[in-house]
PDB file of N, CA and C in Angstrom:
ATOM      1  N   UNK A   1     190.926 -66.376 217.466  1.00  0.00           N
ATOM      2  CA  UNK A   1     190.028 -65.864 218.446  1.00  0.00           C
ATOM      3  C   UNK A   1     189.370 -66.983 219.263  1.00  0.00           C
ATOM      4  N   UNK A   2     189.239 -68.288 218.255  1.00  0.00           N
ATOM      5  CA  UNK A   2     188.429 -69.055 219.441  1.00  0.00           C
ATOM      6  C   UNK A   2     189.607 -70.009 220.679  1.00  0.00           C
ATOM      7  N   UNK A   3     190.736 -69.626 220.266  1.00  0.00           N
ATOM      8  CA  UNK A   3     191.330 -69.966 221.025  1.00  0.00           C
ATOM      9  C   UNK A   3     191.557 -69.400 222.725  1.00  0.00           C
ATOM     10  N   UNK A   4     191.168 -68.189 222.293  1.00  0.00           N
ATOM     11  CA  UNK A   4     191.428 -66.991 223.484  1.00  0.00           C
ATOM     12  C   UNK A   4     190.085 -67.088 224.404  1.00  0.00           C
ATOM     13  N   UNK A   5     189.275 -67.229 223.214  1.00  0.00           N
ATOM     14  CA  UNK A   5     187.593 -67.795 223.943  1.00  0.00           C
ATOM     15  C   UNK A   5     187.088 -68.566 224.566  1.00  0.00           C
ATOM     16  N   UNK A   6     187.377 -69.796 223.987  1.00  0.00           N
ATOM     17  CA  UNK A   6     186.362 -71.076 224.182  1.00  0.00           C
ATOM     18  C   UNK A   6     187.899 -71.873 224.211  1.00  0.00           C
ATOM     19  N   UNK A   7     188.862 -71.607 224.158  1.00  0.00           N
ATOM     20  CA  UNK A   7     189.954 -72.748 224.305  1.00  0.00           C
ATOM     21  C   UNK A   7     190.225 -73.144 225.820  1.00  0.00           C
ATOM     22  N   UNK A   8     191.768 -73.118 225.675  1.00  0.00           N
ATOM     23  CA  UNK A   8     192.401 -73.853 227.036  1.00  0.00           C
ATOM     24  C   UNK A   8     193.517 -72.962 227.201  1.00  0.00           C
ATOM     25  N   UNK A   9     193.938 -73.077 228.613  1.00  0.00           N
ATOM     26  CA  UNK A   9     195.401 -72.223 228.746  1.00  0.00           C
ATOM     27  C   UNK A   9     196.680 -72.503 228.277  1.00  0.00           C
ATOM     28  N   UNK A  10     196.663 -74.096 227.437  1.00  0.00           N
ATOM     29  CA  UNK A  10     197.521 -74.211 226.519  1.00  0.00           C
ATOM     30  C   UNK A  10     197.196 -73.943 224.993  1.00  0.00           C
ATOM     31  N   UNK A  11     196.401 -73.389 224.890  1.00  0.00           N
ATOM     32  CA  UNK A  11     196.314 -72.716 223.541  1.00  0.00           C
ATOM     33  C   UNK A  11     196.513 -70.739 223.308  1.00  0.00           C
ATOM     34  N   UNK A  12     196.313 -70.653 224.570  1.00  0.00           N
ATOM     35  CA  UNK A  12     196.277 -68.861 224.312  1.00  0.00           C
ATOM     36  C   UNK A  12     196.851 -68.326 225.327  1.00  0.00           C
ATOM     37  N   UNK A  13     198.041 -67.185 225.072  1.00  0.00           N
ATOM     38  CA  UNK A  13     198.615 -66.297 225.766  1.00  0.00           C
ATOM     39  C   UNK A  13     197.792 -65.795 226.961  1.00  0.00           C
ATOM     40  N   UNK A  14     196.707 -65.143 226.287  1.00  0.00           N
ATOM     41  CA  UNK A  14     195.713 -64.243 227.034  1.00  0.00           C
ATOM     42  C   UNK A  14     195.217 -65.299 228.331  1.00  0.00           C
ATOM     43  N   UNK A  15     194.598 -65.952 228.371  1.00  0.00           N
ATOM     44  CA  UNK A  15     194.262 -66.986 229.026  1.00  0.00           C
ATOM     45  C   UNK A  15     195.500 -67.624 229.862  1.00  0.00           C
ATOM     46  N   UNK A  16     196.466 -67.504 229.505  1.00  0.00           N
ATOM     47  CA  UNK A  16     197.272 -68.262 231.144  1.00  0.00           C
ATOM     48  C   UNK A  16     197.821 -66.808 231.433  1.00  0.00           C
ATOM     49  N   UNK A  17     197.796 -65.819 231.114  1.00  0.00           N
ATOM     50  CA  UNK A  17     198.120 -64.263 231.574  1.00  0.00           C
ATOM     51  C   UNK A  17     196.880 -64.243 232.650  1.00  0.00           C
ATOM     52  N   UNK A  18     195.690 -64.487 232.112  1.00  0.00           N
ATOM     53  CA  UNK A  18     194.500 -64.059 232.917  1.00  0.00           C
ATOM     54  C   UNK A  18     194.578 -65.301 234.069  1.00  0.00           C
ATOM     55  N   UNK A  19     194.703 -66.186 233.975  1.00  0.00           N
ATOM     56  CA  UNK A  19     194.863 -67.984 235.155  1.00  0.00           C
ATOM     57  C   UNK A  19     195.890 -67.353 236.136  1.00  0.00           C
ATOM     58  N   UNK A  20     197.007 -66.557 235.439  1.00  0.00           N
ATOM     59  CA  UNK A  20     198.284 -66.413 236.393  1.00  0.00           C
ATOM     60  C   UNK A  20     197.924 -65.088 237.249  1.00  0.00           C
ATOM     61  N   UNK A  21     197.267 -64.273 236.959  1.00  0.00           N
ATOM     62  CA  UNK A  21     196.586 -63.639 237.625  1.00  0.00           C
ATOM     63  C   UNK A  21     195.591 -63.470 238.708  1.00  0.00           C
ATOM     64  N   UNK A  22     194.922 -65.041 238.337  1.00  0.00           N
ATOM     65  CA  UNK A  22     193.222 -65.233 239.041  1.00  0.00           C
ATOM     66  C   UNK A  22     193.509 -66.122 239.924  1.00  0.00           C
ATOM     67  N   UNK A  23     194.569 -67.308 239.853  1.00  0.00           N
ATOM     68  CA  UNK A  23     194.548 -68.526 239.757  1.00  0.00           C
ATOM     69  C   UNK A  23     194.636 -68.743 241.540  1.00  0.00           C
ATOM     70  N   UNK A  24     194.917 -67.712 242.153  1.00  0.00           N
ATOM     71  CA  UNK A  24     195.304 -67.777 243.748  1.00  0.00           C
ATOM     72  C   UNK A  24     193.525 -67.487 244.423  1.00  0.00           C
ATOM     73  N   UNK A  25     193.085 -66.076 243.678  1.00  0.00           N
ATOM     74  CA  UNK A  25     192.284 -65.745 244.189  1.00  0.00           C
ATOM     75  C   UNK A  25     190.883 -66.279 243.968  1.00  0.00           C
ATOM     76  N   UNK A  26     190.841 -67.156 242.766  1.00  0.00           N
ATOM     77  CA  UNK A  26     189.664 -68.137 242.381  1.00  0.00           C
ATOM     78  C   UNK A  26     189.864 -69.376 242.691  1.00  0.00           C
ATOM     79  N   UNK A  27     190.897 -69.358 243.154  1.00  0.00           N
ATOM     80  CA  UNK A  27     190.677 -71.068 244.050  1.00  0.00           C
ATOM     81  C   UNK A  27     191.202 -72.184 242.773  1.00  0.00           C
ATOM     82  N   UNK A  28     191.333 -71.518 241.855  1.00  0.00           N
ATOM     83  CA  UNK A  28     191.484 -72.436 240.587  1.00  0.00           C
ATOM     84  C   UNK A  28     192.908 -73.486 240.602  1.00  0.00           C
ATOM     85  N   UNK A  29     192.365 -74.720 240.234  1.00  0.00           N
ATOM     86  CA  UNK A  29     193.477 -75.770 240.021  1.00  0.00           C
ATOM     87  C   UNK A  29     194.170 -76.179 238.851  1.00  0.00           C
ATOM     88  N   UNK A  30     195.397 -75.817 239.071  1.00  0.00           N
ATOM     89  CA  UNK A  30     196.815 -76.381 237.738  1.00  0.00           C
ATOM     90  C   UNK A  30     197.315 -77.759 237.582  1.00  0.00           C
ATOM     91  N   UNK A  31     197.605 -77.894 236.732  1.00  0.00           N
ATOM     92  CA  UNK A  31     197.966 -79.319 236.076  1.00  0.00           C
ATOM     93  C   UNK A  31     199.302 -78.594 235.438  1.00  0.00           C
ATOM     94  N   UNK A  32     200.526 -79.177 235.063  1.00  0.00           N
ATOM     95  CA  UNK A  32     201.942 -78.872 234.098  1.00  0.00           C
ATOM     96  C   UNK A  32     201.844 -79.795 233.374  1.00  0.00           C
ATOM     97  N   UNK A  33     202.461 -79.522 232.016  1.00  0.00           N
ATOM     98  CA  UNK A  33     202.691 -80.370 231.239  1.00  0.00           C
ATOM     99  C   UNK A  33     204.006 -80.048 230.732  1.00  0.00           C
ATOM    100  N   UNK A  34     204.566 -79.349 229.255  1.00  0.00           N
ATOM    101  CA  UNK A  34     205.202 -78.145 229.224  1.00  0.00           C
ATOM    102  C   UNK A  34     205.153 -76.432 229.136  1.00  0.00           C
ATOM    103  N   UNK A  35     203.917 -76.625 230.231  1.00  0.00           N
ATOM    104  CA  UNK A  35     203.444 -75.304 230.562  1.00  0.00           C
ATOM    105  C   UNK A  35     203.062 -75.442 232.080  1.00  0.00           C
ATOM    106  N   UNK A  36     202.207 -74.531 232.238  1.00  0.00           N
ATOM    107  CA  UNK A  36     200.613 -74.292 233.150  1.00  0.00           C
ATOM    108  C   UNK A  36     199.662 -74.408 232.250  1.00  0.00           C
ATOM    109  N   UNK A  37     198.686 -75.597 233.226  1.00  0.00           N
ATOM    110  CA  UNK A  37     197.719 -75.275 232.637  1.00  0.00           C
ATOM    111  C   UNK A  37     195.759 -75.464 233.760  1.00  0.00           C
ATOM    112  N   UNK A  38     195.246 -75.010 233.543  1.00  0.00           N
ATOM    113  CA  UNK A  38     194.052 -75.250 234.218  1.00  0.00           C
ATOM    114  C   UNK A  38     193.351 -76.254 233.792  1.00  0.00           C
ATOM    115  N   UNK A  39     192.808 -77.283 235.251  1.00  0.00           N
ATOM    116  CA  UNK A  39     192.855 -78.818 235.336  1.00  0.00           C
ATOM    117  C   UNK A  39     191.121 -77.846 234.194  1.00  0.00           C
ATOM    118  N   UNK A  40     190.170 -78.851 233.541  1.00  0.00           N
ATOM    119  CA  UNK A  40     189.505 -78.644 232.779  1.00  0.00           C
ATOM    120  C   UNK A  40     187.982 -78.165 233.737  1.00  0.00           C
ATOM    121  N   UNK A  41     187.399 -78.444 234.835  1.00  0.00           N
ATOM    122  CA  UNK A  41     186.928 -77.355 235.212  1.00  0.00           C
ATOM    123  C   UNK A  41     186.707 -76.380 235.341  1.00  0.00           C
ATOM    124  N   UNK A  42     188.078 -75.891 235.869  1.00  0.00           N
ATOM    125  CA  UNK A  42     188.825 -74.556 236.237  1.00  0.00           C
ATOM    126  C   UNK A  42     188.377 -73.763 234.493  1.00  0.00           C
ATOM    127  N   UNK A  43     189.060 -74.480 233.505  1.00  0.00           N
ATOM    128  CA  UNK A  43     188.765 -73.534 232.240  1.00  0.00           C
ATOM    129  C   UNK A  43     187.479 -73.231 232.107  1.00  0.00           C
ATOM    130  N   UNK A  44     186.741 -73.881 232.298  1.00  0.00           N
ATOM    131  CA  UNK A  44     184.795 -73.458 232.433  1.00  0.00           C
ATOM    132  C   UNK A  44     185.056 -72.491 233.262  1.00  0.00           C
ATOM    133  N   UNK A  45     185.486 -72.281 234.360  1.00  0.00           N
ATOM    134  CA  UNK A  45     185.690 -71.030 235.131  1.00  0.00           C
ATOM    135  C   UNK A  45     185.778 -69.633 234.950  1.00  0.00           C
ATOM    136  N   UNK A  46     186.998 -70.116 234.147  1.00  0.00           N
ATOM    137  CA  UNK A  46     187.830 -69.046 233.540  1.00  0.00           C
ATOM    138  C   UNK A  46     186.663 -68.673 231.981  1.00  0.00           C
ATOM    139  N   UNK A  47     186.415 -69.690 231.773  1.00  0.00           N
ATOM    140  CA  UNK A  47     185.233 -69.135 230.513  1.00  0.00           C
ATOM    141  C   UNK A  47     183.964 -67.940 231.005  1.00  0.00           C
ATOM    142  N   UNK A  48     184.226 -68.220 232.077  1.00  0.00           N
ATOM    143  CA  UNK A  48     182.345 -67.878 232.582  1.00  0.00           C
ATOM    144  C   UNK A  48     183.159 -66.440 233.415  1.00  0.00           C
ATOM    145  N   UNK A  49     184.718 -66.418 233.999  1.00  0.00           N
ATOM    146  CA  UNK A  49     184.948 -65.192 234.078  1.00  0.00           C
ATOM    147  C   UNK A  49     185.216 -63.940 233.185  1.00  0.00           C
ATOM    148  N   UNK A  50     185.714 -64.613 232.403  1.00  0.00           N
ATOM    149  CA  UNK A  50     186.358 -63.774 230.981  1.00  0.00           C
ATOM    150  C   UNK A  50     184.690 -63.246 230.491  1.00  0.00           C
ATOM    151  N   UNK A  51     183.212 -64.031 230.307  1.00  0.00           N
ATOM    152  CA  UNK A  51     182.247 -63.835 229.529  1.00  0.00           C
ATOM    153  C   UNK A  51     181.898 -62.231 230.976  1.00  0.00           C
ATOM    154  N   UNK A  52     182.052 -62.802 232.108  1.00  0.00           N
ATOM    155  CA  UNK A  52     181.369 -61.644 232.759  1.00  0.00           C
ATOM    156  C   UNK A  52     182.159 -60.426 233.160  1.00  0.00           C
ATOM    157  N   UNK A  53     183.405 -60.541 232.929  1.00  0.00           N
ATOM    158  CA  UNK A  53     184.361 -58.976 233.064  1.00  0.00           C
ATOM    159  C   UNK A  53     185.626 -58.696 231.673  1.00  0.00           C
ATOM    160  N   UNK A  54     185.735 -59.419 230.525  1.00  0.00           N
ATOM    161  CA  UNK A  54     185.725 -58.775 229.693  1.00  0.00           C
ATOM    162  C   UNK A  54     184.772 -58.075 228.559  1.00  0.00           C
ATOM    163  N   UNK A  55     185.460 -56.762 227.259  1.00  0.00           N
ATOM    164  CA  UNK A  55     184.907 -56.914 226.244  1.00  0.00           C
ATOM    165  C   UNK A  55     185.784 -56.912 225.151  1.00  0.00           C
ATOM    166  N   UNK A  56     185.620 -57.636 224.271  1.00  0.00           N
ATOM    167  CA  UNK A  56     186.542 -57.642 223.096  1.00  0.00           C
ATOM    168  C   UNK A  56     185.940 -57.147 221.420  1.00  0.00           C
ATOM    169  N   UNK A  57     187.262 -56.580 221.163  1.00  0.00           N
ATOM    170  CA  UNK A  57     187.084 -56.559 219.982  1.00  0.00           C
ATOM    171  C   UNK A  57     188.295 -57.175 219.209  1.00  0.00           C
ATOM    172  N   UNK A  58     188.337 -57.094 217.960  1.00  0.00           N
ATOM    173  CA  UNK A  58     189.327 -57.213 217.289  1.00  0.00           C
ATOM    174  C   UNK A  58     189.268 -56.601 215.584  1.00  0.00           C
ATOM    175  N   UNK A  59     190.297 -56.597 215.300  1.00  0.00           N
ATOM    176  CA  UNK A  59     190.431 -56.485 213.505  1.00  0.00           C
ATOM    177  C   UNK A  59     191.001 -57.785 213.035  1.00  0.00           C
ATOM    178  N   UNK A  60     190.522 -57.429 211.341  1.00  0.00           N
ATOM    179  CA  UNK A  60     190.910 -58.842 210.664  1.00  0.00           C
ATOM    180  C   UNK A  60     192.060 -58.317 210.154  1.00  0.00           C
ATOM    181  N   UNK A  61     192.992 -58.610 209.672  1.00  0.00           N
ATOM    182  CA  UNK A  61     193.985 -58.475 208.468  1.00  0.00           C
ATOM    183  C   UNK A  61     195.112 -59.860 208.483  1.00  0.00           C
ATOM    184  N   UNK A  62     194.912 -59.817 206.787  1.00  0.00           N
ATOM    185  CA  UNK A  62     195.583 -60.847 206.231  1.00  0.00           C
ATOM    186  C   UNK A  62     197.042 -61.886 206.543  1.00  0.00           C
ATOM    187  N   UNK A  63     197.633 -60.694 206.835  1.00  0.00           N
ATOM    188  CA  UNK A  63     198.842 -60.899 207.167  1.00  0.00           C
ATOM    189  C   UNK A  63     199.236 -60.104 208.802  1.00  0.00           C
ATOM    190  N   UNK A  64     198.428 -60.567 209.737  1.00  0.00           N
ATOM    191  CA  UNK A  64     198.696 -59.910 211.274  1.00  0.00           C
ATOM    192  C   UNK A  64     199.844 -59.941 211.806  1.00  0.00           C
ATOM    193  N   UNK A  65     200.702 -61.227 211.301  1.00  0.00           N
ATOM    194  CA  UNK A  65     202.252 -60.789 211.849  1.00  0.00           C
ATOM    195  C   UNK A  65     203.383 -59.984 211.299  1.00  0.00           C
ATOM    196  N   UNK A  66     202.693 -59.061 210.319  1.00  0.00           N
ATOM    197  CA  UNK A  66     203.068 -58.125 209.512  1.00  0.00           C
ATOM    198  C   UNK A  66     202.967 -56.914 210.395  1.00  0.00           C
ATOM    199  N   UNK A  67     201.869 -56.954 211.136  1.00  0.00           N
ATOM    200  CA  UNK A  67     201.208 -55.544 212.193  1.00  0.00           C
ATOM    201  C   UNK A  67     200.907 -55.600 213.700  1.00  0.00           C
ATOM    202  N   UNK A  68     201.938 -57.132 214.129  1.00  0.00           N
ATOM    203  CA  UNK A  68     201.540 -57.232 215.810  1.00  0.00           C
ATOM    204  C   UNK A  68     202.329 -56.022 216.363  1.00  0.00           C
ATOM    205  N   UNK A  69     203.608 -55.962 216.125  1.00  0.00           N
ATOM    206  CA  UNK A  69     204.612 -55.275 216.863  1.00  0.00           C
ATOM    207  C   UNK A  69     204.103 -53.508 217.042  1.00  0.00           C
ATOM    208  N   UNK A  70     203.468 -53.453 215.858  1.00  0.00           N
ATOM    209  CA  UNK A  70     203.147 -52.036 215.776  1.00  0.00           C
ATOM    210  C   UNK A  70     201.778 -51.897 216.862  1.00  0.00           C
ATOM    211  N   UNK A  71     200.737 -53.017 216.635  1.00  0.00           N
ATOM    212  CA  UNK A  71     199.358 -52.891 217.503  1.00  0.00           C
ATOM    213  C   UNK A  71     199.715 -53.036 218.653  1.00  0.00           C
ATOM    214  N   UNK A  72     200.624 -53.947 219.171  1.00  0.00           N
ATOM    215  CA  UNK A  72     200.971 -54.089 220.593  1.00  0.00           C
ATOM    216  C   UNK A  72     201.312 -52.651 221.714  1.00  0.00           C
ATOM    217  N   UNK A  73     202.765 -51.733 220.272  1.00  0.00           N
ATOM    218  CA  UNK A  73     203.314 -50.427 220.478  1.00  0.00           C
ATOM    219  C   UNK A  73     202.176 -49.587 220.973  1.00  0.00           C
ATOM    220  N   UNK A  74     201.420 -49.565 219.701  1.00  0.00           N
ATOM    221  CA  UNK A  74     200.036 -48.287 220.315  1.00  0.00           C
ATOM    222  C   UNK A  74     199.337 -48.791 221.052  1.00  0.00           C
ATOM    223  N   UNK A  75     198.946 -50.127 220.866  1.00  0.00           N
ATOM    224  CA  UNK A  75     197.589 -50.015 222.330  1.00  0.00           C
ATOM    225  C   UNK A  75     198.116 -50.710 223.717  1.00  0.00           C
ATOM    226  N   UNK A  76     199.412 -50.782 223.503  1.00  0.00           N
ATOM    227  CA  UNK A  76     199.899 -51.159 224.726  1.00  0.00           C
ATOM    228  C   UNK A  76     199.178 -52.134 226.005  1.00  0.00           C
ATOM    229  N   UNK A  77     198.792 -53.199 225.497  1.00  0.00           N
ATOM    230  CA  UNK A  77     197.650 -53.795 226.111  1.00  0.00           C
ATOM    231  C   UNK A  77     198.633 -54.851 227.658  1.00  0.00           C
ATOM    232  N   UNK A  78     197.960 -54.858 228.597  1.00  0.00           N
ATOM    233  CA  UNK A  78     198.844 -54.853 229.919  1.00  0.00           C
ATOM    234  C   UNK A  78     199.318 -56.321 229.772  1.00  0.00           C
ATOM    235  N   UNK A  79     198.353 -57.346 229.343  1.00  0.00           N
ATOM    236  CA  UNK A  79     198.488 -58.696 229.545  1.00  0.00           C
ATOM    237  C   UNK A  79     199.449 -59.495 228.509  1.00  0.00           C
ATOM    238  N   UNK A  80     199.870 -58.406 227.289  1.00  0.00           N
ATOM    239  CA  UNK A  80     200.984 -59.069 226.590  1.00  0.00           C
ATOM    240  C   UNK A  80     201.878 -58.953 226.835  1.00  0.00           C
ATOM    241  N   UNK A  81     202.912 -60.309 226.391  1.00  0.00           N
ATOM    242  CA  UNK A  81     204.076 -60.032 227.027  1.00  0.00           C
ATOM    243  C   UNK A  81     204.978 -60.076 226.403  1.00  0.00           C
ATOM    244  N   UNK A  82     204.497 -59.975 225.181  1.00  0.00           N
ATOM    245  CA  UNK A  82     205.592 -60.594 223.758  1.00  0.00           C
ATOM    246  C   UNK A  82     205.624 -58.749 223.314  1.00  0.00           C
ATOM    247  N   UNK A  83     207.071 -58.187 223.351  1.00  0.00           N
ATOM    248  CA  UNK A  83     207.300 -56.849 222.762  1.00  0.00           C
ATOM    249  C   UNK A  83     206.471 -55.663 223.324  1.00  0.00           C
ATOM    250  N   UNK A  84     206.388 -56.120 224.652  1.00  0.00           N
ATOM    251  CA  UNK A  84     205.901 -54.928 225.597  1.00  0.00           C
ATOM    252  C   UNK A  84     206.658 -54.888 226.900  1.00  0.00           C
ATOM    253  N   UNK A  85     207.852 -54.775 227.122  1.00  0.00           N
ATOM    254  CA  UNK A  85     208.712 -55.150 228.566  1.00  0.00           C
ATOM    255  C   UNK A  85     208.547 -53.890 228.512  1.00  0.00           C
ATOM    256  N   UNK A  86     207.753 -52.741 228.198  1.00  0.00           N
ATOM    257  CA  UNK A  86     208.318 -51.534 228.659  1.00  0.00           C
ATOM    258  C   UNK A  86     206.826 -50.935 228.966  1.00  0.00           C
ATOM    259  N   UNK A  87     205.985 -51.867 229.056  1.00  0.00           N
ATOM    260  CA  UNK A  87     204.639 -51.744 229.785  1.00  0.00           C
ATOM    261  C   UNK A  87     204.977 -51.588 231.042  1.00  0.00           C
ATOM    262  N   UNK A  88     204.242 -51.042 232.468  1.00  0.00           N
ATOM    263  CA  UNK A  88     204.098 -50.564 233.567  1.00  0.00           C
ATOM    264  C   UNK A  88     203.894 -52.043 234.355  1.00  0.00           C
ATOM    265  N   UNK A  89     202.803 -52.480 233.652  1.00  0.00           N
ATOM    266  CA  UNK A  89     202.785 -53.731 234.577  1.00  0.00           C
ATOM    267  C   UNK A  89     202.922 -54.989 233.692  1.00  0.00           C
ATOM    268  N   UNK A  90     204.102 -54.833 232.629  1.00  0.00           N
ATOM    269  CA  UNK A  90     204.850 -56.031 232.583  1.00  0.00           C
ATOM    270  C   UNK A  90     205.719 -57.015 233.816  1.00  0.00           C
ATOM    271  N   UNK A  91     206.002 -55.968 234.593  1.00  0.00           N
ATOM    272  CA  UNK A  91     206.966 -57.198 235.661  1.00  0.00           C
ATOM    273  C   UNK A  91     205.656 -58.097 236.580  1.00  0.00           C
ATOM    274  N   UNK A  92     204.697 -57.608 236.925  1.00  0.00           N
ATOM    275  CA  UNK A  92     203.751 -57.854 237.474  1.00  0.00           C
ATOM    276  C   UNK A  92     203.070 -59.308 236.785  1.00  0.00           C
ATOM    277  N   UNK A  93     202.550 -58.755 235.707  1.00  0.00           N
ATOM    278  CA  UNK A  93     202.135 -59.928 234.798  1.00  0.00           C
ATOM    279  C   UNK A  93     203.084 -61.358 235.145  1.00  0.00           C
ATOM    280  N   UNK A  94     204.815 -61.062 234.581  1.00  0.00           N
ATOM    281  CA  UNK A  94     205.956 -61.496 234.596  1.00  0.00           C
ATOM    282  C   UNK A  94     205.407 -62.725 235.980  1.00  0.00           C
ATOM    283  N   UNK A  95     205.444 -62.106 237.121  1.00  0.00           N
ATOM    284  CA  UNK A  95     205.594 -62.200 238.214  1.00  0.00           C
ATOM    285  C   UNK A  95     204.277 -63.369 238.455  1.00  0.00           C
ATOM    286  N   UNK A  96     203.245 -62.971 237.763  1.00  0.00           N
ATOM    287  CA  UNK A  96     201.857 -63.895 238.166  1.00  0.00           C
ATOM    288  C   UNK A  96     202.197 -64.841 237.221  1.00  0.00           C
ATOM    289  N   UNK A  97     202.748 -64.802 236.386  1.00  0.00           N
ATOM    290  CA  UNK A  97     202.810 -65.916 235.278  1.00  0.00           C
ATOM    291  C   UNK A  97     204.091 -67.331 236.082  1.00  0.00           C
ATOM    292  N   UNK A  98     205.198 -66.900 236.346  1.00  0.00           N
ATOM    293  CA  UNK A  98     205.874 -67.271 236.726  1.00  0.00           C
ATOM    294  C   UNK A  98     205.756 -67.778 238.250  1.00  0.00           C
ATOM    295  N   UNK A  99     204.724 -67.596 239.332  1.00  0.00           N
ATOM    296  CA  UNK A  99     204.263 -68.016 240.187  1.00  0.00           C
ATOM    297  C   UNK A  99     203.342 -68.918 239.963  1.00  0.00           C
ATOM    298  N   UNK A 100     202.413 -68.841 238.991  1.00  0.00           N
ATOM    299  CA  UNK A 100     201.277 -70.026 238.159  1.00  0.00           C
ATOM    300  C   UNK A 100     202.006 -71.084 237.839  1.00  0.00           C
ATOM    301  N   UNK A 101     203.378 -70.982 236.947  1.00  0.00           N
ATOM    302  CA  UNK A 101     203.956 -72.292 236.748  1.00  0.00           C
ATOM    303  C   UNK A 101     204.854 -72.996 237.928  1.00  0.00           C
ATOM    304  N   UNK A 102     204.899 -72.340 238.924  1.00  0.00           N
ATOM    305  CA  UNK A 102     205.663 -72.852 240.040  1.00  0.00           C
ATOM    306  C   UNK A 102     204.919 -73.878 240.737  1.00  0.00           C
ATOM    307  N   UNK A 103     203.516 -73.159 241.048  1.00  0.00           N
ATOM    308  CA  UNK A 103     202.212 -73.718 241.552  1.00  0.00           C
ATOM    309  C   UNK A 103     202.194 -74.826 240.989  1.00  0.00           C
ATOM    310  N   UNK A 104     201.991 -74.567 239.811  1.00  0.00           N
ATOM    311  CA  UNK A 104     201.411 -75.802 238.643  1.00  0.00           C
ATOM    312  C   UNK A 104     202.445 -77.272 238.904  1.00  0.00           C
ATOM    313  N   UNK A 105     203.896 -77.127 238.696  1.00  0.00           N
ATOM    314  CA  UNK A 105     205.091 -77.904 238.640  1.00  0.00           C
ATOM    315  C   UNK A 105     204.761 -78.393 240.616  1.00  0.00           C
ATOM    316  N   UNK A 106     204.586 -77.688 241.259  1.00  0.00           N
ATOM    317  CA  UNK A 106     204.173 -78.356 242.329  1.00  0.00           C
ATOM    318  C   UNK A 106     202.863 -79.219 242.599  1.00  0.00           C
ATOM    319  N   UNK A 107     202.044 -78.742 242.016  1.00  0.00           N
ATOM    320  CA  UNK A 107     200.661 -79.695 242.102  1.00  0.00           C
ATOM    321  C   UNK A 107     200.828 -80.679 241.078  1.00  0.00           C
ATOM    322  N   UNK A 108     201.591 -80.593 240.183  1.00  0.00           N
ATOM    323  CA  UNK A 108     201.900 -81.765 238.981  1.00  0.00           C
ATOM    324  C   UNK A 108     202.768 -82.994 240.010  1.00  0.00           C
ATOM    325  N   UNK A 109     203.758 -82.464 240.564  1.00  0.00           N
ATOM    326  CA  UNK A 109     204.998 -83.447 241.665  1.00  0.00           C
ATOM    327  C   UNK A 109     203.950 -83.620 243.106  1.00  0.00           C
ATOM    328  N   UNK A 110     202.953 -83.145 243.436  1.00  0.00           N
ATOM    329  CA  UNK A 110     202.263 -83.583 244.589  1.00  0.00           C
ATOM    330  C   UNK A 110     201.292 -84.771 243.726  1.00  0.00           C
ATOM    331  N   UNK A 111     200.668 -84.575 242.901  1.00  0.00           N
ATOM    332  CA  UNK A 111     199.828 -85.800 242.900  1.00  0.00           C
ATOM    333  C   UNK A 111     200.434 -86.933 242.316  1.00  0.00           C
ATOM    334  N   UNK A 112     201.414 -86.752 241.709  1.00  0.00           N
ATOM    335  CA  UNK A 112     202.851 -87.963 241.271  1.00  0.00           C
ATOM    336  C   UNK A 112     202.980 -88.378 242.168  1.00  0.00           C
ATOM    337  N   UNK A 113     203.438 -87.874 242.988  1.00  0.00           N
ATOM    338  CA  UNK A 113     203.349 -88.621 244.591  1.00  0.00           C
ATOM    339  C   UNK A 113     202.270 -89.515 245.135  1.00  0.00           C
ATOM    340  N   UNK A 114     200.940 -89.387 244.901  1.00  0.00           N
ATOM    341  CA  UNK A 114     199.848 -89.515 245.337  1.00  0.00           C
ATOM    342  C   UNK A 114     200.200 -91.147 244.980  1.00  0.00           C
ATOM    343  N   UNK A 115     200.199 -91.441 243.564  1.00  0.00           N
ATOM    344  CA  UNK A 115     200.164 -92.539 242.527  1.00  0.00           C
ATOM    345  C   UNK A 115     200.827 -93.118 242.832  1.00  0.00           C
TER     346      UNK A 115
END
């Protein structure tokens, strides 16, 4: 959980789902590494957006990769992308995620340049 929270967009799904989403319309800046990721500002950003338009909950259990496939099935949550291609706005997600790392691989080769 504190990864999804207080981490970075190389630590949590949720978080470069939500960057690949925001990342045009918040002005927010990418860095690549072997990902996308948001230069470390930007994640304060993204902290202070997530605190004012999500709410979360969660459950504990022992063994969770025993019960993702099934929690994913029923609550069908939009921003995963692992065993939900048959979500509505999986291609969408797909689509913002895969435009974030394009961005990113370009602002990574523009300031290489810079140097």
């Amino acid at each position: 959980m504190g990864n999804h929270i207080r981490g970075t967009t190389g630590q949590s799904t949720l978080r470069r789902s939500l960057a690949s989403l925001l990342f045009e319309q918040e002005g927010w800046r990418s860095r690549f590494t072997d990902r996308p990721l948001l230069v470390p500002d930007d994640e304060l950003r993204l902290n202070e957006w997530m605190q004012q338009h999500l709410v979360l909950t969660w459950a504990m259990h022992e063994q969770p990769w025993t019960v993702e496939a099934q929690v994913i099935a029923d609550l069908a949550p939009p921003l995963n992308q692992s065993a939900n291609s048959s979500h509505p706005l999986y291609p969408l997600v797909r689509d913002a995620r895969r435009r974030w790392r394009q961005a990113a691989r370009q602002a990574e080769d523009e300031q290489s340049h810079e140097v």
